[in-house]
Protein backbone atom coordinates (compact mmCIF):
# COMPACT_ATOMS: atom_id res chain seq x y z
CA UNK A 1 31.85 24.95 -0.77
CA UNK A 2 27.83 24.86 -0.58
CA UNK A 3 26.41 21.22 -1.34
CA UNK A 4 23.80 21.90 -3.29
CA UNK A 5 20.47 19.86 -2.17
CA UNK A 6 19.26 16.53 -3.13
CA UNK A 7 16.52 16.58 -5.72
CA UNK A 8 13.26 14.94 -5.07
CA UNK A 9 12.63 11.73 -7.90
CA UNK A 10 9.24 13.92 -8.55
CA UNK A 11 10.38 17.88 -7.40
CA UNK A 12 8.01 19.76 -9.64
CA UNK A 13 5.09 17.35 -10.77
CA UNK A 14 1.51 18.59 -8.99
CA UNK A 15 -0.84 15.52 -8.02
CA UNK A 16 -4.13 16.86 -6.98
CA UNK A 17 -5.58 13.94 -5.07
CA UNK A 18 -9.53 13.89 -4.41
CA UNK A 19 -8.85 9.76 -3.18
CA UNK A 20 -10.26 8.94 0.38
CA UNK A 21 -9.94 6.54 2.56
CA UNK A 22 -6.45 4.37 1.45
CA UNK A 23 -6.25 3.04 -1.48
CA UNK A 24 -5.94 6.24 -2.93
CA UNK A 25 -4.24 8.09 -0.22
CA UNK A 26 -1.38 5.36 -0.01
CA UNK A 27 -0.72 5.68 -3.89
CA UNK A 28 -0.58 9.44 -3.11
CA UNK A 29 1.50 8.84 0.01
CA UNK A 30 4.57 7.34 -2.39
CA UNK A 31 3.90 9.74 -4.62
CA UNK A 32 4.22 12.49 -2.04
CA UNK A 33 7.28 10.20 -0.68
CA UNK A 34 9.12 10.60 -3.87
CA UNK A 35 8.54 14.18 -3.64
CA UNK A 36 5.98 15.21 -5.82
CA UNK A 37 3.35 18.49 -4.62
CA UNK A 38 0.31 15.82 -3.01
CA UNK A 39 -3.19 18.52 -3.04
CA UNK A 40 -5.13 16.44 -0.86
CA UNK A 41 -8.38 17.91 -1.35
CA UNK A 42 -10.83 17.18 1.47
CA UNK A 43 -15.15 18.01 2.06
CA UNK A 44 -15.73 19.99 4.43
CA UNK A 45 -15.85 16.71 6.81
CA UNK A 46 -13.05 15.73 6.42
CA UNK A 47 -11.28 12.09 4.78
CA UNK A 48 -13.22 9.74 6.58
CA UNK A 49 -9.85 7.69 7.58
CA UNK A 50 -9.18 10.34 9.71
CA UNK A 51 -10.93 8.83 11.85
CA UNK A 52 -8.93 5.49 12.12
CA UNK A 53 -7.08 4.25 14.94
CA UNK A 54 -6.62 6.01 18.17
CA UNK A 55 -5.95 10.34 17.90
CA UNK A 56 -5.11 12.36 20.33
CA UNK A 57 -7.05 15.31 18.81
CA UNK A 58 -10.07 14.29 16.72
CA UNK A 59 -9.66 13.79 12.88
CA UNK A 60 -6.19 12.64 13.19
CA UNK A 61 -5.73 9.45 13.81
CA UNK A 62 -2.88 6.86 13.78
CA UNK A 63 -3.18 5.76 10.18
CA UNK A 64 -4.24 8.66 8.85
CA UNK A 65 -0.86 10.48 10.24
CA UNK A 66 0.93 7.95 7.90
CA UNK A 67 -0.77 8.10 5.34
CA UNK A 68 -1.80 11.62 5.26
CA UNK A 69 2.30 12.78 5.47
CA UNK A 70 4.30 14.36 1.89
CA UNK A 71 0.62 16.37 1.51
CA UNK A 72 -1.06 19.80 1.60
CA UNK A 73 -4.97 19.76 2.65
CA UNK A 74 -7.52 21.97 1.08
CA UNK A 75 -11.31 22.29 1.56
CA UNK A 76 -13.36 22.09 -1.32
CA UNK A 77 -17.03 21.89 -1.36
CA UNK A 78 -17.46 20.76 -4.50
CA UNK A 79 -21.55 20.98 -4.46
CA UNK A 80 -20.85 24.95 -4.37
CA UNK A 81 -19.63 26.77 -7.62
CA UNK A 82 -16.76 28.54 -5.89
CA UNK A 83 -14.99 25.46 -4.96
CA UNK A 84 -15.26 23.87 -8.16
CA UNK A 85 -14.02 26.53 -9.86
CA UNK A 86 -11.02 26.13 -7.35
CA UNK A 87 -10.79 22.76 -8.14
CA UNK A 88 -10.76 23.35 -11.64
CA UNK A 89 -8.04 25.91 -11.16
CA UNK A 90 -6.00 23.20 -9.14
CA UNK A 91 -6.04 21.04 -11.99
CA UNK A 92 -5.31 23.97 -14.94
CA UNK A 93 -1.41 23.46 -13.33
CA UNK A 94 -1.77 19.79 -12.40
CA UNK A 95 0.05 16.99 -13.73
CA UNK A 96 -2.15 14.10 -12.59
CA UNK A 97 -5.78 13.94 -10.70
CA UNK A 98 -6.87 10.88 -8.98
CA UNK A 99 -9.75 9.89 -7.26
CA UNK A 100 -11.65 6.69 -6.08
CA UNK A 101 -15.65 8.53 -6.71
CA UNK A 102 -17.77 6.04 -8.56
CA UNK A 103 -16.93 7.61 -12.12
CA UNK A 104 -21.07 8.37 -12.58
CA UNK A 105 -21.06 10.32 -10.15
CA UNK A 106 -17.60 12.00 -11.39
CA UNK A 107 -19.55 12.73 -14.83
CA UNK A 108 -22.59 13.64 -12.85
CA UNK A 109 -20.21 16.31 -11.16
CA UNK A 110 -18.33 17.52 -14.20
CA UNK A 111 -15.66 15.64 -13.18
CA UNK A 112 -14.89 12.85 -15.72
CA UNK A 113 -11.48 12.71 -17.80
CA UNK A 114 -13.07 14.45 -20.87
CA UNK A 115 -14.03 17.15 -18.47
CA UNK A 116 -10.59 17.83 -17.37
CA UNK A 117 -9.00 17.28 -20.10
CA UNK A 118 -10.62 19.88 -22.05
CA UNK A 119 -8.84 22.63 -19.09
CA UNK A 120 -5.30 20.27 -19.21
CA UNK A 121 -4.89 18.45 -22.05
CA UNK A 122 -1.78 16.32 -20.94
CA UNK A 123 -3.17 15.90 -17.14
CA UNK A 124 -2.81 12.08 -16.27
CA UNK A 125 -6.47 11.25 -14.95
CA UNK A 126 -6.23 8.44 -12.29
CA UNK A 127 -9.56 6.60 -11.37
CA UNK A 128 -9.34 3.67 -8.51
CA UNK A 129 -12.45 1.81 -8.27
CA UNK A 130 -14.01 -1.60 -7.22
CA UNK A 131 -14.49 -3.52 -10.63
CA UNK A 132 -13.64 -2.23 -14.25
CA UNK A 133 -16.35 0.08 -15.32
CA UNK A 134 -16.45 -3.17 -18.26
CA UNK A 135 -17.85 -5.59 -16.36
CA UNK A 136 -21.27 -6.43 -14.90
CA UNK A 137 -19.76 -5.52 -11.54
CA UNK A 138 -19.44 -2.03 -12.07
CA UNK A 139 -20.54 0.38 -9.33
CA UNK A 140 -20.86 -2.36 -6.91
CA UNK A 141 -19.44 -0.85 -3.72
CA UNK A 142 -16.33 -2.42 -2.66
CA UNK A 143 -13.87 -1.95 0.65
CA UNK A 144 -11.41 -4.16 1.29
CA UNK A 145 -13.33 -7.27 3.09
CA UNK A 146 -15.17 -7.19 -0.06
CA UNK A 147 -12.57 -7.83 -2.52
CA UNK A 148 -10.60 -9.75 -0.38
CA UNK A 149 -13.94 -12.45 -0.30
CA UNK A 150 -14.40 -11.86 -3.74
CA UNK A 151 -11.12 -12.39 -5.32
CA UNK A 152 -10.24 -15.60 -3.34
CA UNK A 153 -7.92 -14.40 -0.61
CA UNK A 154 -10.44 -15.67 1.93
CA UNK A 155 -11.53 -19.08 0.33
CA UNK A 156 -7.43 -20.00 0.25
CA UNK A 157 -7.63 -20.38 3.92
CA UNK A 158 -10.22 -22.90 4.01
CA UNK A 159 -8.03 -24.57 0.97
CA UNK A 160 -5.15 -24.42 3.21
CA UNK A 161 -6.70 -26.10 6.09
CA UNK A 162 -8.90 -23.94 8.18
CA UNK A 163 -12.57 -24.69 8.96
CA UNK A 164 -13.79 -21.71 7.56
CA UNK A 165 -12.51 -18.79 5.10
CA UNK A 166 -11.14 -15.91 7.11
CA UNK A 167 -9.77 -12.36 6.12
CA UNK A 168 -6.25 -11.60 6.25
CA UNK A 169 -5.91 -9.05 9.36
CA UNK A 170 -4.48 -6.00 7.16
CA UNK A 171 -5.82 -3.90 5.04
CA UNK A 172 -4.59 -6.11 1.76
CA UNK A 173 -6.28 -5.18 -1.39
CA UNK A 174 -6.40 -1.46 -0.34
CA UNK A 175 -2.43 -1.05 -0.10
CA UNK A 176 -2.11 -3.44 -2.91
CA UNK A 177 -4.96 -1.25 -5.19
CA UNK A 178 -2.83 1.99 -4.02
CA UNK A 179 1.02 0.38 -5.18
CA UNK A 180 -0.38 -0.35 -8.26
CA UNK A 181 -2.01 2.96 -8.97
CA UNK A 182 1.57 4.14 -7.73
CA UNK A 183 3.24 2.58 -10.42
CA UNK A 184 0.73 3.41 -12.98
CA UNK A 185 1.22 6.97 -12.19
CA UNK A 186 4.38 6.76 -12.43
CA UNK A 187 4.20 4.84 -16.02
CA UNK A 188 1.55 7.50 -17.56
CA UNK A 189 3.85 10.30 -16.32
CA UNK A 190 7.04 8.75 -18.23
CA UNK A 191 4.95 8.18 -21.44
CA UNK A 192 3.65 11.83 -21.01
CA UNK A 193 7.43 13.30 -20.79
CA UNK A 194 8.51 10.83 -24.16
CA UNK A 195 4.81 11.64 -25.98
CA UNK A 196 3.27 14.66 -24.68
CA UNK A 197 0.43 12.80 -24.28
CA UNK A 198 -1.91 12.44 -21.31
CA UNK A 199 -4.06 8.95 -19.69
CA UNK A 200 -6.96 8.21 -18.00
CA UNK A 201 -5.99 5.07 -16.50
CA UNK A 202 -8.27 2.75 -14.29
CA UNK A 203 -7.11 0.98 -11.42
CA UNK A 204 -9.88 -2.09 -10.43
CA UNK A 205 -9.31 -3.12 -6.92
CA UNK A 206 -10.72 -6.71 -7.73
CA UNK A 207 -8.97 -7.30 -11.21
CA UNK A 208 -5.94 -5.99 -9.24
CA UNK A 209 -6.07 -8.62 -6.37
CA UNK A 210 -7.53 -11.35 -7.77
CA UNK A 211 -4.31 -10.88 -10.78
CA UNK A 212 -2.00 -10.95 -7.31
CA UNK A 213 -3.99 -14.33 -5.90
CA UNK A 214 -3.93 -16.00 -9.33
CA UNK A 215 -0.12 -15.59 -9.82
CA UNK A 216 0.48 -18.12 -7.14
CA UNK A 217 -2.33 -20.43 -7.69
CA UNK A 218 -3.38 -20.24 -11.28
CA UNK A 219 -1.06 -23.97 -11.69
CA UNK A 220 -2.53 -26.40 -13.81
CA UNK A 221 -5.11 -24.37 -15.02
CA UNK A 222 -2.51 -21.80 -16.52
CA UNK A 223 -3.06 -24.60 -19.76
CA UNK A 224 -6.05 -25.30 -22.29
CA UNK A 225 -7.04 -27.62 -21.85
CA UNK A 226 -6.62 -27.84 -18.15
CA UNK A 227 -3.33 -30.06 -17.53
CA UNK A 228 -4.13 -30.37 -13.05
CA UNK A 229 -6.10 -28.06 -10.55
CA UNK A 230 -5.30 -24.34 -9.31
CA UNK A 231 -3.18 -24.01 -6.17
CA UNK A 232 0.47 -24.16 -5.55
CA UNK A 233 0.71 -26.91 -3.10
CA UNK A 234 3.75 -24.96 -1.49
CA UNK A 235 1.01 -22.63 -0.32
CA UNK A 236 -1.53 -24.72 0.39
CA UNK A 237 -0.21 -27.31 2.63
CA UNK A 238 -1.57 -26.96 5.99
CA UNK A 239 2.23 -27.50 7.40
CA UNK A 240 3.29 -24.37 5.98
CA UNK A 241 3.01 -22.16 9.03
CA UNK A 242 5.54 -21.00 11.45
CA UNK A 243 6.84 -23.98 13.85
CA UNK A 244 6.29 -25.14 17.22
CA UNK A 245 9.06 -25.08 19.05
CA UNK A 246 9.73 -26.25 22.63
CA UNK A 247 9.05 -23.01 23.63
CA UNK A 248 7.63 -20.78 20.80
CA UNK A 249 7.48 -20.98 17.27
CA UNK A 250 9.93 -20.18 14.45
CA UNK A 251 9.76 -19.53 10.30
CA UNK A 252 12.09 -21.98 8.88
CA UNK A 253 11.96 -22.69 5.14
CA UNK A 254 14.66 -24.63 3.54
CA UNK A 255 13.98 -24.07 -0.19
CA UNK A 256 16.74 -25.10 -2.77
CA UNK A 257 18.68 -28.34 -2.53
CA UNK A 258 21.54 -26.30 -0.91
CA UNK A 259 19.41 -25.59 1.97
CA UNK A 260 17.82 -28.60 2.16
CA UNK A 261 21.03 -30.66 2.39
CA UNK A 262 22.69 -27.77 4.66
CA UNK A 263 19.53 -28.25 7.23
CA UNK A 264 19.57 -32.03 7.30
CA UNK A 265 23.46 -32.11 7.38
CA UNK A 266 22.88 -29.78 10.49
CA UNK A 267 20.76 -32.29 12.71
CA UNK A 268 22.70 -35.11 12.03
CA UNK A 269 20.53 -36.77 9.12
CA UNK A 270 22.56 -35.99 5.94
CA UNK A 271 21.44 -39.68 4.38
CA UNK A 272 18.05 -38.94 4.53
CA UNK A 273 18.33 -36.32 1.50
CA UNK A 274 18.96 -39.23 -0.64
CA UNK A 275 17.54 -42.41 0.93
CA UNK A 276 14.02 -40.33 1.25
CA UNK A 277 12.75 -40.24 -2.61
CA UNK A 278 10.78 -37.22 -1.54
CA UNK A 279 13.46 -34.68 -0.11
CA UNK A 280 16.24 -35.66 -3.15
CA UNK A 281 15.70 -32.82 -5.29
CA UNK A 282 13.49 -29.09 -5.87
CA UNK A 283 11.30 -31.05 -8.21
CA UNK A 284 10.59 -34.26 -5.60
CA UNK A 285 9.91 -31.93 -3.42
CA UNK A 286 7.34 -29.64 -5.85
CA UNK A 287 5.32 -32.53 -5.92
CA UNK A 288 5.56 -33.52 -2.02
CA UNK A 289 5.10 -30.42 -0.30
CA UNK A 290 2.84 -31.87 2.09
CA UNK A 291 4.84 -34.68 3.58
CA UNK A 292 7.85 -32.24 2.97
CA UNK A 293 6.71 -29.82 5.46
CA UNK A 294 5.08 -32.47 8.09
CA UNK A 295 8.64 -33.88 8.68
CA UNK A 296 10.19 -30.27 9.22
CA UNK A 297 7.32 -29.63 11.77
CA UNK A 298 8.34 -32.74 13.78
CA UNK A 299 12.10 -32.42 13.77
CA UNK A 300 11.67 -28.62 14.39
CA UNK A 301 9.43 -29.32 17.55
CA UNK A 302 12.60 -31.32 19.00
CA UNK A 303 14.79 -27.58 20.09
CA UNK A 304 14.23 -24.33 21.09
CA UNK A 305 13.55 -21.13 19.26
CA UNK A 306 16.87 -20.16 19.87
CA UNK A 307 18.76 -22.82 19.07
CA UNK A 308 16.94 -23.08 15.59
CA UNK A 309 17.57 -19.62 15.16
CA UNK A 310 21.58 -20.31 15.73
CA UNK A 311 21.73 -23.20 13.71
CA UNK A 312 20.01 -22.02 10.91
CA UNK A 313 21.35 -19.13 11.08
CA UNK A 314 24.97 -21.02 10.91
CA UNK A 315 23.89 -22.89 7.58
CA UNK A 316 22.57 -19.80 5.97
CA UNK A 317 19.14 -21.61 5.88
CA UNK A 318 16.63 -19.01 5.83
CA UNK A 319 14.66 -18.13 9.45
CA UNK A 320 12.93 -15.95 11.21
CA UNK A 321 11.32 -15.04 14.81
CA UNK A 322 7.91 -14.95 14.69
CA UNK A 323 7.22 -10.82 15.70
CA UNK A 324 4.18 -9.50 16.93
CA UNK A 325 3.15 -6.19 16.37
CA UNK A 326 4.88 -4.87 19.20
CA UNK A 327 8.03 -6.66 18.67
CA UNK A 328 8.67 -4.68 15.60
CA UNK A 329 9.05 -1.92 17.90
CA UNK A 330 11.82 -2.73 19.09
CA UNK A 331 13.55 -4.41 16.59
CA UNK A 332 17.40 -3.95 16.07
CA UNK A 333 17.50 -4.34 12.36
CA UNK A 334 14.54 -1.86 12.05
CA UNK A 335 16.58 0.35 14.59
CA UNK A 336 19.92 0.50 13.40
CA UNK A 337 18.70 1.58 9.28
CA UNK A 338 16.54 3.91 10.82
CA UNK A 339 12.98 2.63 9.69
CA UNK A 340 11.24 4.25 12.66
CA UNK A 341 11.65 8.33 12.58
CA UNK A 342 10.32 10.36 15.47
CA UNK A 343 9.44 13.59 15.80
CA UNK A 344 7.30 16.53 16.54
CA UNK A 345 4.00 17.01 14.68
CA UNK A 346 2.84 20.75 14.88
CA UNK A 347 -0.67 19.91 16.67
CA UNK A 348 -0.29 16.39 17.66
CA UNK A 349 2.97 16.49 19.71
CA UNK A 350 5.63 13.47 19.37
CA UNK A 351 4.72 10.76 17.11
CA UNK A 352 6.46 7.71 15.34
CA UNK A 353 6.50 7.59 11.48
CA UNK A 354 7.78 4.67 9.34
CA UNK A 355 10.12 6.43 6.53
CA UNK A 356 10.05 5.43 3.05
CA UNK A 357 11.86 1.51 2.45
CA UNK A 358 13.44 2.36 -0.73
CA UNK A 359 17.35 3.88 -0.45
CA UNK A 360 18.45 6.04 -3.45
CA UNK A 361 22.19 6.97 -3.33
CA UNK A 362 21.31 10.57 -4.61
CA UNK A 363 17.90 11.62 -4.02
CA UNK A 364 15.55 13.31 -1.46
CA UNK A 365 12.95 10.11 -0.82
CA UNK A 366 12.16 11.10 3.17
CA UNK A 367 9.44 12.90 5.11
CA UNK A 368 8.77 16.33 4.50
CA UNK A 369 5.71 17.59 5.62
CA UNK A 370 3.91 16.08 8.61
CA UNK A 371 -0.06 14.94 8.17
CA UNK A 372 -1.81 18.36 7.64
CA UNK A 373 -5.17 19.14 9.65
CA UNK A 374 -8.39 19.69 7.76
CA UNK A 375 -7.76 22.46 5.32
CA UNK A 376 -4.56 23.48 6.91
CA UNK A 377 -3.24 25.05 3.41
CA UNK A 378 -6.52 26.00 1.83
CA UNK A 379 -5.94 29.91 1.89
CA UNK A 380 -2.32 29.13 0.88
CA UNK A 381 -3.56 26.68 -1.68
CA UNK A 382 -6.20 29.30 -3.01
CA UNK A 383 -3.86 32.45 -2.79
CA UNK A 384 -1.23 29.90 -5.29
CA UNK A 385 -4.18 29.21 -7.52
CA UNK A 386 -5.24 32.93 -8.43
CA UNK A 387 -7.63 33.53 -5.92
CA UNK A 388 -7.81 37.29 -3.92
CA UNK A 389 -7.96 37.88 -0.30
CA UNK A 390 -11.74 38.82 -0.94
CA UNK A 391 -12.48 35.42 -3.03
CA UNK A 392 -11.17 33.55 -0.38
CA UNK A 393 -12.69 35.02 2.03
CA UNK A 394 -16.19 35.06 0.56
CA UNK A 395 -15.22 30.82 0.18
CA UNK A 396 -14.97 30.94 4.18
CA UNK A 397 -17.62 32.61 5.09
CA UNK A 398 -20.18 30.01 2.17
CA UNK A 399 -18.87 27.28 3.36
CA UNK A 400 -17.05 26.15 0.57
CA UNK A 401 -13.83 25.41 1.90
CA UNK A 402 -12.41 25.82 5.57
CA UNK A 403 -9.36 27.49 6.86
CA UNK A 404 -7.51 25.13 8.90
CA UNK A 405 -4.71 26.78 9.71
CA UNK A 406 -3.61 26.84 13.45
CA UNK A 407 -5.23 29.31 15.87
CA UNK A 408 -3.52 30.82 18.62
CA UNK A 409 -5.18 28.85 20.94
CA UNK A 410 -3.66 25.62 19.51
């Protein structure tokens, strides 16, 4: 009996993705992911994030092979009439377009939502930018150290103890921009299939993180009038960090009264829990963070990492190792559900990819397609959109797109 294969969550839906860089391309990487037909399509330079992290050939770096996988690259010059019409052809068949252009310059190019809308009425038109188009901000350029100064990430630091604000060593508001524009996507597409209706949506990288940063710490000022200041203490205590150890350092956070009295049962200090007015209950606690977390940071500096990690373990109070980078490498949990996939790419030889998190019991959510090179499906791309041998190769030999296909010298 033939099994017939597992659908893709979004087999048959066509995202052409004009997005550089990785806010976009990571929204188009889960959408790609869960299967849908990712057009990446590229200048004649290339996606400047190709350029990230070390390569082995040029224009295909590290992140870029992550982020760049679940897609097909085309070449578009979109300054020349030939590619634009290609474009536009793209899009005829398309059920969403997304891009992260400042939108003047998209209506400058002909590119704006009204623009394709009037060739695809029900196309879902996806525009990531800095700050809404509504506010005094708009076309400020913004990258991710940007927003992550302007929406508070970096001032919390300095509110949490440090000297001075700092940025938080990932690329934050980018892969947060790019979820939500995920999920939006997703959203607009639903609301198309129930209404036949299409979107142009925005996604604002600073409304977006600055609506993440003020879910923790809006507090007291949640009210009107005011009823205390922002910041959840929790957060903000400078003792909530991993732990010294006697010989390393540990993530330990007893945080419901069942931990809390499993921990201190533990060490030998069960009284404490109720002799100590500020470890009796969740909401003592809430208001003594502070002092809360100091006294774990002693009694935690008494043992090893190990035997922390056994005895919390033992009590089902929740711990963790601190990694480094390298460390997830290696890691047995991440080995034994298969996180890490390895395999051949077709120019860049063996290379690790992280698959997808999610699980579905019946679906196809995996790695298909490997990070293309530079226009490595713009003939194929062209030749699907209506365009003759001699079109295509008039495109070539303008300039307005590139044929990236492998040579027989790679």
């Amino acid at each position: 009996m033939t099994v017939p294969p597992t659908p893709a969550p979004l087999a048959g839906f066509r995202i052409v993705d004009m997005s550089t860089v990785l806010m976009g391309p990571v929204a188009t990487q889960v959408l790609g992911d869960y299967g849908a037909d990712v057009i990446k399509v590229e200048p004649p330079e290339g996606d400047v994030m190709r350029h990230a992290g070390m390569a082995r050939t040029p224009r295909m770096g590290a992140m870029y092979l992550a982020n760049g996988r679940n897609k097909r690259s085309i070449v578009l010059d979109i300054k020349q009439p030939a590619a634009k019409e290609a474009l536009f052809a793209l899009c005829r068949s398309a059920d969403v377009f997304i891009h992260n252009v400042r939108p003047a310059a998209m209506q400058r190019a002909g590119l704006g939502y009204e623009d394709l809308r009037a060739i695809n009425p029900s196309i879902v038109y996806v525009a990531l930018v800095g700050y809404s188009e509504h506010g005094p901000y708009a076309n400020q350029p913004a990258f991710d150290d940007i927003i992550q100064a302007g929406a508070g990430v970096s001032g919390l630091f300095v509110r949490a103890g440090l000297d001075e604000p700092v940025f938080v060593p990932m690329t934050v508001a980018d892969r947060v921009t790019g979820l939500t524009a995920a999920h939006a996507t997703l959203a607009a597409l639903l609301m198309r299939e129930r209404t036949g209706i299409g979107q142009a949506i925005e996604v604002p990288m600073f409304e977006t993180l600055v609506q993440t940063v003020l879910g923790d710490h809006l507090n007291g000022q949640a009210f009107e009038p005011p009823i205390g200041e922002s910041g959840y203490s929790r957060l903000l205590t400078p003792h909530r960090r991993p732990y010294r150890t006697l010989d390393g350092y540990i993530a330990a956070t007893p945080y419901n009264d069942k931990q809390f009295r499993a921990f201190y049962a533990a060490i030998g200090r069960a009284d404490e829990i109720d002799s100590n007015p500020l470890l009796g209950s969740q909401s003592a606690r809430a208001s003594n963070y502070h002092a809360t977390y100091a006294q774990l940071a002693e009694i935690i500096a008494t043992r090893t990492t190990d035997e922390w990690l056994a005895l919390c373990r033992a009590h089902e109070v929740p711990c963790a190792r601190v990694n480094s980078i390298d460390d997830l490498l290696v890691d047995p949990h991440l080995e034994a559900v298969g996180f890490f996939e390895r395999g051949e790419h077709p120019s860049e030889g063996r290379i690790v990819q992280m698959r997808p998190s999610t699980r579905w019991s019946s679906a196809d959510v995996s790695i298909r397609r490997h990070a293309p090179r530079i226009g490595e499906q713009s003939v194929e791309l062209l030749a699907e959109a209506g365009f003759d041998a001699e079109r295509i190769d008039a495109m070539l030999a303008e300039g307005s797109t590139v044929d990236g296909r492998p040579g027989p010298r790679d």
